[in-house]
N, C-alpha and C. Protein backbone atom coordinates (compact mmCIF):
# COMPACT_ATOMS: atom_id res chain seq x y z
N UNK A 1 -34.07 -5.75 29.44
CA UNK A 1 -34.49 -6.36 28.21
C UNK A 1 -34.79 -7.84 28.40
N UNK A 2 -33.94 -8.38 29.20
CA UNK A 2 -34.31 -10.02 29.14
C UNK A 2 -35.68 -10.15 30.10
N UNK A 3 -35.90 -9.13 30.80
CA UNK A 3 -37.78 -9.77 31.01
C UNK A 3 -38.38 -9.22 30.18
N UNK A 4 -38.49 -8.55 29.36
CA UNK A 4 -39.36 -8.19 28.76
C UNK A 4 -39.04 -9.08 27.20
N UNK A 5 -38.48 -9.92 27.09
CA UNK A 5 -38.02 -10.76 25.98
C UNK A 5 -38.90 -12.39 26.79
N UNK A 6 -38.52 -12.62 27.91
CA UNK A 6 -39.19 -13.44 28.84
C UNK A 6 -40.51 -13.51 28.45
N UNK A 7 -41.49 -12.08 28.99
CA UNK A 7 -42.49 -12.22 29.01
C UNK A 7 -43.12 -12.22 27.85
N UNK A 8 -42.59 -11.68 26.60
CA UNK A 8 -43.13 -12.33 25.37
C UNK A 8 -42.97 -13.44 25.00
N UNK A 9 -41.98 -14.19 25.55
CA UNK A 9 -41.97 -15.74 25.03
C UNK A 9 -43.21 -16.34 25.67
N UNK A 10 -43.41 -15.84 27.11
CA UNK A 10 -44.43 -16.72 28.22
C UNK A 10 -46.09 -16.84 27.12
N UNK A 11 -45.95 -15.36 26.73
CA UNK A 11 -47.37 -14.74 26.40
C UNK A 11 -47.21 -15.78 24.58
N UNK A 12 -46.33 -15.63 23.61
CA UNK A 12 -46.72 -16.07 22.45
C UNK A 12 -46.81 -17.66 23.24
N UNK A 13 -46.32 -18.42 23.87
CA UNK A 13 -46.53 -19.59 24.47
C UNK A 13 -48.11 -20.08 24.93
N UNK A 14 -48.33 -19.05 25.49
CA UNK A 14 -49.60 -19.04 25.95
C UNK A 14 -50.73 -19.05 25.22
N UNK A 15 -50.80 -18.26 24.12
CA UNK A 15 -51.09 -18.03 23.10
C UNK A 15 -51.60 -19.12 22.18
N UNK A 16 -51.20 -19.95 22.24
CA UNK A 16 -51.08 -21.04 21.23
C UNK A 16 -51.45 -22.35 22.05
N UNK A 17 -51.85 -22.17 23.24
CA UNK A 17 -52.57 -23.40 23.68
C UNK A 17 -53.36 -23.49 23.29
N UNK A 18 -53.85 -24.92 23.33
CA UNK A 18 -55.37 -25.44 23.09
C UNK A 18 -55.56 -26.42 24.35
N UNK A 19 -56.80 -26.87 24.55
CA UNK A 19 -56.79 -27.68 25.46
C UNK A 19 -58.31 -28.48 24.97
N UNK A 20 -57.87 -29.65 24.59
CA UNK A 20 -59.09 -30.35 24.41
C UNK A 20 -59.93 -31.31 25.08
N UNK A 21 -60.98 -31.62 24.99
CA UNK A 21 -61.74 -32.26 25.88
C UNK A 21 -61.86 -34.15 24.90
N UNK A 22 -61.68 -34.85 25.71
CA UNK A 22 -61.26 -36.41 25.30
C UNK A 22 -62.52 -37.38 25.76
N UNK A 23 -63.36 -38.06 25.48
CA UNK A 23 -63.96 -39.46 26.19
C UNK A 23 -62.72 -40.39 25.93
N UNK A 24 -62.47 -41.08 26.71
CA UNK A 24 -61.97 -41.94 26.83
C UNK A 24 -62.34 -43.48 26.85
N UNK A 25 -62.77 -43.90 26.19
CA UNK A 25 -63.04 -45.56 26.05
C UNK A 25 -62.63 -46.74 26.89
N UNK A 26 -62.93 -47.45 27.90
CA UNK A 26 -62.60 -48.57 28.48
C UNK A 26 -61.13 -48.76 29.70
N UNK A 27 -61.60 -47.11 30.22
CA UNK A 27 -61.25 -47.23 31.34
C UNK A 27 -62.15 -47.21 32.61
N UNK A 28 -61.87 -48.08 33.82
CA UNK A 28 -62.67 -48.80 34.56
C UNK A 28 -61.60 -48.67 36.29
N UNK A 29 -60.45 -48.08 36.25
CA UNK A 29 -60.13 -47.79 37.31
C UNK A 29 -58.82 -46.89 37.61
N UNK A 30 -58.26 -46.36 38.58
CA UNK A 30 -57.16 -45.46 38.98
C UNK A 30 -55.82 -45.62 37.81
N UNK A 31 -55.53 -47.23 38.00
CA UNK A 31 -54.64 -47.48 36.79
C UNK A 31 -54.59 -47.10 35.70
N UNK A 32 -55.81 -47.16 35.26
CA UNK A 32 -56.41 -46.91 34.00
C UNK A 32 -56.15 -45.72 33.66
N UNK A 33 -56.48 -44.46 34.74
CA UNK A 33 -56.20 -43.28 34.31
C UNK A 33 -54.79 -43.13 34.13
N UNK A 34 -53.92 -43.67 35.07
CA UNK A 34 -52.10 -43.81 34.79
C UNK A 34 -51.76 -43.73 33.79
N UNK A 35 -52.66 -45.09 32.65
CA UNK A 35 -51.89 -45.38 31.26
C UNK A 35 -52.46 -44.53 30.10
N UNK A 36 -53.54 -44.06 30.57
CA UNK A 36 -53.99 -42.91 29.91
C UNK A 36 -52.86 -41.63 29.81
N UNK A 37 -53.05 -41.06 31.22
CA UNK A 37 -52.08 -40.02 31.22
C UNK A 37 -50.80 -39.96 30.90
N UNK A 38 -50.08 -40.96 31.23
CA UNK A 38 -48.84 -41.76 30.59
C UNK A 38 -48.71 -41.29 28.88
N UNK A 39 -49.34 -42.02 28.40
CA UNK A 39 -49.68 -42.57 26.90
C UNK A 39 -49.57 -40.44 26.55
N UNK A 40 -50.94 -39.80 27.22
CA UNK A 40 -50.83 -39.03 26.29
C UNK A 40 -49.50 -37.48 26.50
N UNK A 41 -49.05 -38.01 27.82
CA UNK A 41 -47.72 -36.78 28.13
C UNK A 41 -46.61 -37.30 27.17
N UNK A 42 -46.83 -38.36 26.96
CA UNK A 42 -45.91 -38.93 25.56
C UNK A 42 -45.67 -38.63 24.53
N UNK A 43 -46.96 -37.79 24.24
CA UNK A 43 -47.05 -36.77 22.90
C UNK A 43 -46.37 -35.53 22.56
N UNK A 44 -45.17 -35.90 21.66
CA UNK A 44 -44.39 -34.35 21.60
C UNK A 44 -45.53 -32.86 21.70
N UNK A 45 -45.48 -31.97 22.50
CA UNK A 45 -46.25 -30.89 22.66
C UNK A 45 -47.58 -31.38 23.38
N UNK A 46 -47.57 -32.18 24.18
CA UNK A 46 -48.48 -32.32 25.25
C UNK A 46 -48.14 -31.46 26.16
N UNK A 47 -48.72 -30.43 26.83
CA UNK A 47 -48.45 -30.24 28.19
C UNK A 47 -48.79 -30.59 29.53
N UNK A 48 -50.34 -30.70 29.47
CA UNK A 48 -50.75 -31.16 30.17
C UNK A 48 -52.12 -31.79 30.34
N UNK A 49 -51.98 -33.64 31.08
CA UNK A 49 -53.10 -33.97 30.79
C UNK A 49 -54.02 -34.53 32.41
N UNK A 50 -54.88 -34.12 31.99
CA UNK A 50 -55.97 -34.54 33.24
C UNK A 50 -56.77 -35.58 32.77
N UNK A 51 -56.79 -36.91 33.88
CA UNK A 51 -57.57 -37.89 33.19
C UNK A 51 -58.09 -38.35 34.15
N UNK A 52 -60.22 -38.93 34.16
CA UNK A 52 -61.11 -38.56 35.15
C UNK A 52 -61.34 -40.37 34.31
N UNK A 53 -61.50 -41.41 35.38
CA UNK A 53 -62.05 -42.37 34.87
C UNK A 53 -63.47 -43.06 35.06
N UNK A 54 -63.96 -41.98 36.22
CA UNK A 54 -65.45 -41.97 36.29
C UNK A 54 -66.51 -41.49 35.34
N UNK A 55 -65.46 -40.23 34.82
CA UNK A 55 -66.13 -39.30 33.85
C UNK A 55 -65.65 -40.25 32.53
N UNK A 56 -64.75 -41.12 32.04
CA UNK A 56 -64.53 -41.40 31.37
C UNK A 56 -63.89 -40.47 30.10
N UNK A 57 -63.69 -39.31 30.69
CA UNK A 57 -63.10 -38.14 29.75
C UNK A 57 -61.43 -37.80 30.41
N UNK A 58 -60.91 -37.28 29.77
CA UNK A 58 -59.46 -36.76 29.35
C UNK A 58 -59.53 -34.83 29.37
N UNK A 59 -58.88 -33.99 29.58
CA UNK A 59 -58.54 -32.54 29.08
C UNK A 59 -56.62 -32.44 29.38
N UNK A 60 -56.70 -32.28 27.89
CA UNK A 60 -55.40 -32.41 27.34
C UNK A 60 -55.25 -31.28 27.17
N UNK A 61 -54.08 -30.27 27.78
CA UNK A 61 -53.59 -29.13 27.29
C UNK A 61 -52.17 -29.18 25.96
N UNK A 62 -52.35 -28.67 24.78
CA UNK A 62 -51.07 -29.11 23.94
C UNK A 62 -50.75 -27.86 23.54
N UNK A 63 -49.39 -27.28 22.86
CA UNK A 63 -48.97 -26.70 21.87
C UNK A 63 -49.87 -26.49 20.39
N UNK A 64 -49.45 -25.65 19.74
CA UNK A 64 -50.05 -26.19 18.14
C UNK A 64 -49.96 -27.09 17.08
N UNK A 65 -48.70 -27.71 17.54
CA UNK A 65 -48.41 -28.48 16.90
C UNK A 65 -48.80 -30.26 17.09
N UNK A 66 -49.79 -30.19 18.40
CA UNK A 66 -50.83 -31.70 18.62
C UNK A 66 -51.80 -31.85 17.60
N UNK A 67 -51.80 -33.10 17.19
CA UNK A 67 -53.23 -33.38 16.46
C UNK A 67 -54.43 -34.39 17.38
N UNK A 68 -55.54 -34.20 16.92
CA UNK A 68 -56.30 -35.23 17.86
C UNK A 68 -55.68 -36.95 16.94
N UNK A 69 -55.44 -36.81 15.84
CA UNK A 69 -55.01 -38.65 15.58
C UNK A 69 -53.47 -38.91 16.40
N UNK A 70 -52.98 -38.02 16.79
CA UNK A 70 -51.48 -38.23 17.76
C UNK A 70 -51.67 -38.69 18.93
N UNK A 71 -53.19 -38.19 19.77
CA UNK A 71 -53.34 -38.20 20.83
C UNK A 71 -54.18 -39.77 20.56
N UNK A 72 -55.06 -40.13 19.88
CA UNK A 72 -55.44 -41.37 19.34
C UNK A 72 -54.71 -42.36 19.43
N UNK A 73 -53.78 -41.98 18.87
CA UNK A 73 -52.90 -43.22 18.58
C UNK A 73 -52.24 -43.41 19.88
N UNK A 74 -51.50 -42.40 20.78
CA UNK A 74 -51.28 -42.80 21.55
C UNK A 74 -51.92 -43.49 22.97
N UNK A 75 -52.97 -43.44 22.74
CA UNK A 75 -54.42 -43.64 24.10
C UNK A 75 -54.36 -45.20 23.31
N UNK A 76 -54.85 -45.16 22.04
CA UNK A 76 -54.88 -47.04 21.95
C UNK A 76 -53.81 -47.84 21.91
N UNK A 77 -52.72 -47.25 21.56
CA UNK A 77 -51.50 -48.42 22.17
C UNK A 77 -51.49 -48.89 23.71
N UNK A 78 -52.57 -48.11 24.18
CA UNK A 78 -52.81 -48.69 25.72
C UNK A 78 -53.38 -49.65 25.60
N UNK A 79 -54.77 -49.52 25.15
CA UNK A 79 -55.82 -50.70 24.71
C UNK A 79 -57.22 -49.48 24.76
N UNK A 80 -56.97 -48.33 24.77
CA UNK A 80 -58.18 -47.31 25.25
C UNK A 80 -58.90 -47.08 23.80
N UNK A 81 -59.70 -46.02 23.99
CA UNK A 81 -59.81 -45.11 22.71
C UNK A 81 -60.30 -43.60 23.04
N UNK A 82 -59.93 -42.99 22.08
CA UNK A 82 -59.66 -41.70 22.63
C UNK A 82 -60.59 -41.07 21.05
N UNK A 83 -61.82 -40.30 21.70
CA UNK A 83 -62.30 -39.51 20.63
C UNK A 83 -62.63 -38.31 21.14
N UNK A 84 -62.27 -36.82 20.40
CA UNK A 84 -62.73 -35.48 20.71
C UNK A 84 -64.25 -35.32 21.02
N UNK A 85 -64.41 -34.58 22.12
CA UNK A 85 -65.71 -33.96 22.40
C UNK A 85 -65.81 -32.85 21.83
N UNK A 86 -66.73 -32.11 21.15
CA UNK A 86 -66.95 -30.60 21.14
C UNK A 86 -67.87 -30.28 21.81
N UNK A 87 -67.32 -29.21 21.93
CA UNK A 87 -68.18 -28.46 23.11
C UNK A 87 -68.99 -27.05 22.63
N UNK A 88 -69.78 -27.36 23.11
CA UNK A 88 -71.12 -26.33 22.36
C UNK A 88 -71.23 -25.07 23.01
């Protein structure tokens, strides 16, 4: 019973990701991506974030319970800015 209690936790977990796509504003080098990524694993229900400072974009994996103004707020207490891409 406890794997099969396991693997429904893994799966409703799974379930409920999102992963969004970020530009990132006025980053210009390696560091940059640091305080980015920093800033947004900071976010209760972040899981995981990838941050490209050539591309000037972010992909943030979160829970359901992330908003994009959480992830905002936390990218400009860096000095960044952080706005959603959609993707077509």
């Amino acid at each position: 019973m406890g794997r099969i209690t396991l693997s429904l936790l893994v799966l409703a977990t799974l379930s409920y990701a999102q992963v969004w796509t970020l530009h990132i504003g006025g980053m210009h080098c390696i560091a940059c991506t640091l305080a980015v990524k920093k800033a947004l694993l900071s976010v209760p229900g972040v899981q995981e974030a990838k941050v490209n400072f050539k591309n000037e974009s972010a992909t943030v994996t979160t829970d359901e319970t992330v908003t994009l103004p959480m992830m905002q707020k936390a990218v400009e207490k860096t000095g960044y800015t952080a706005t959603h891409v959609i993707q077509k």
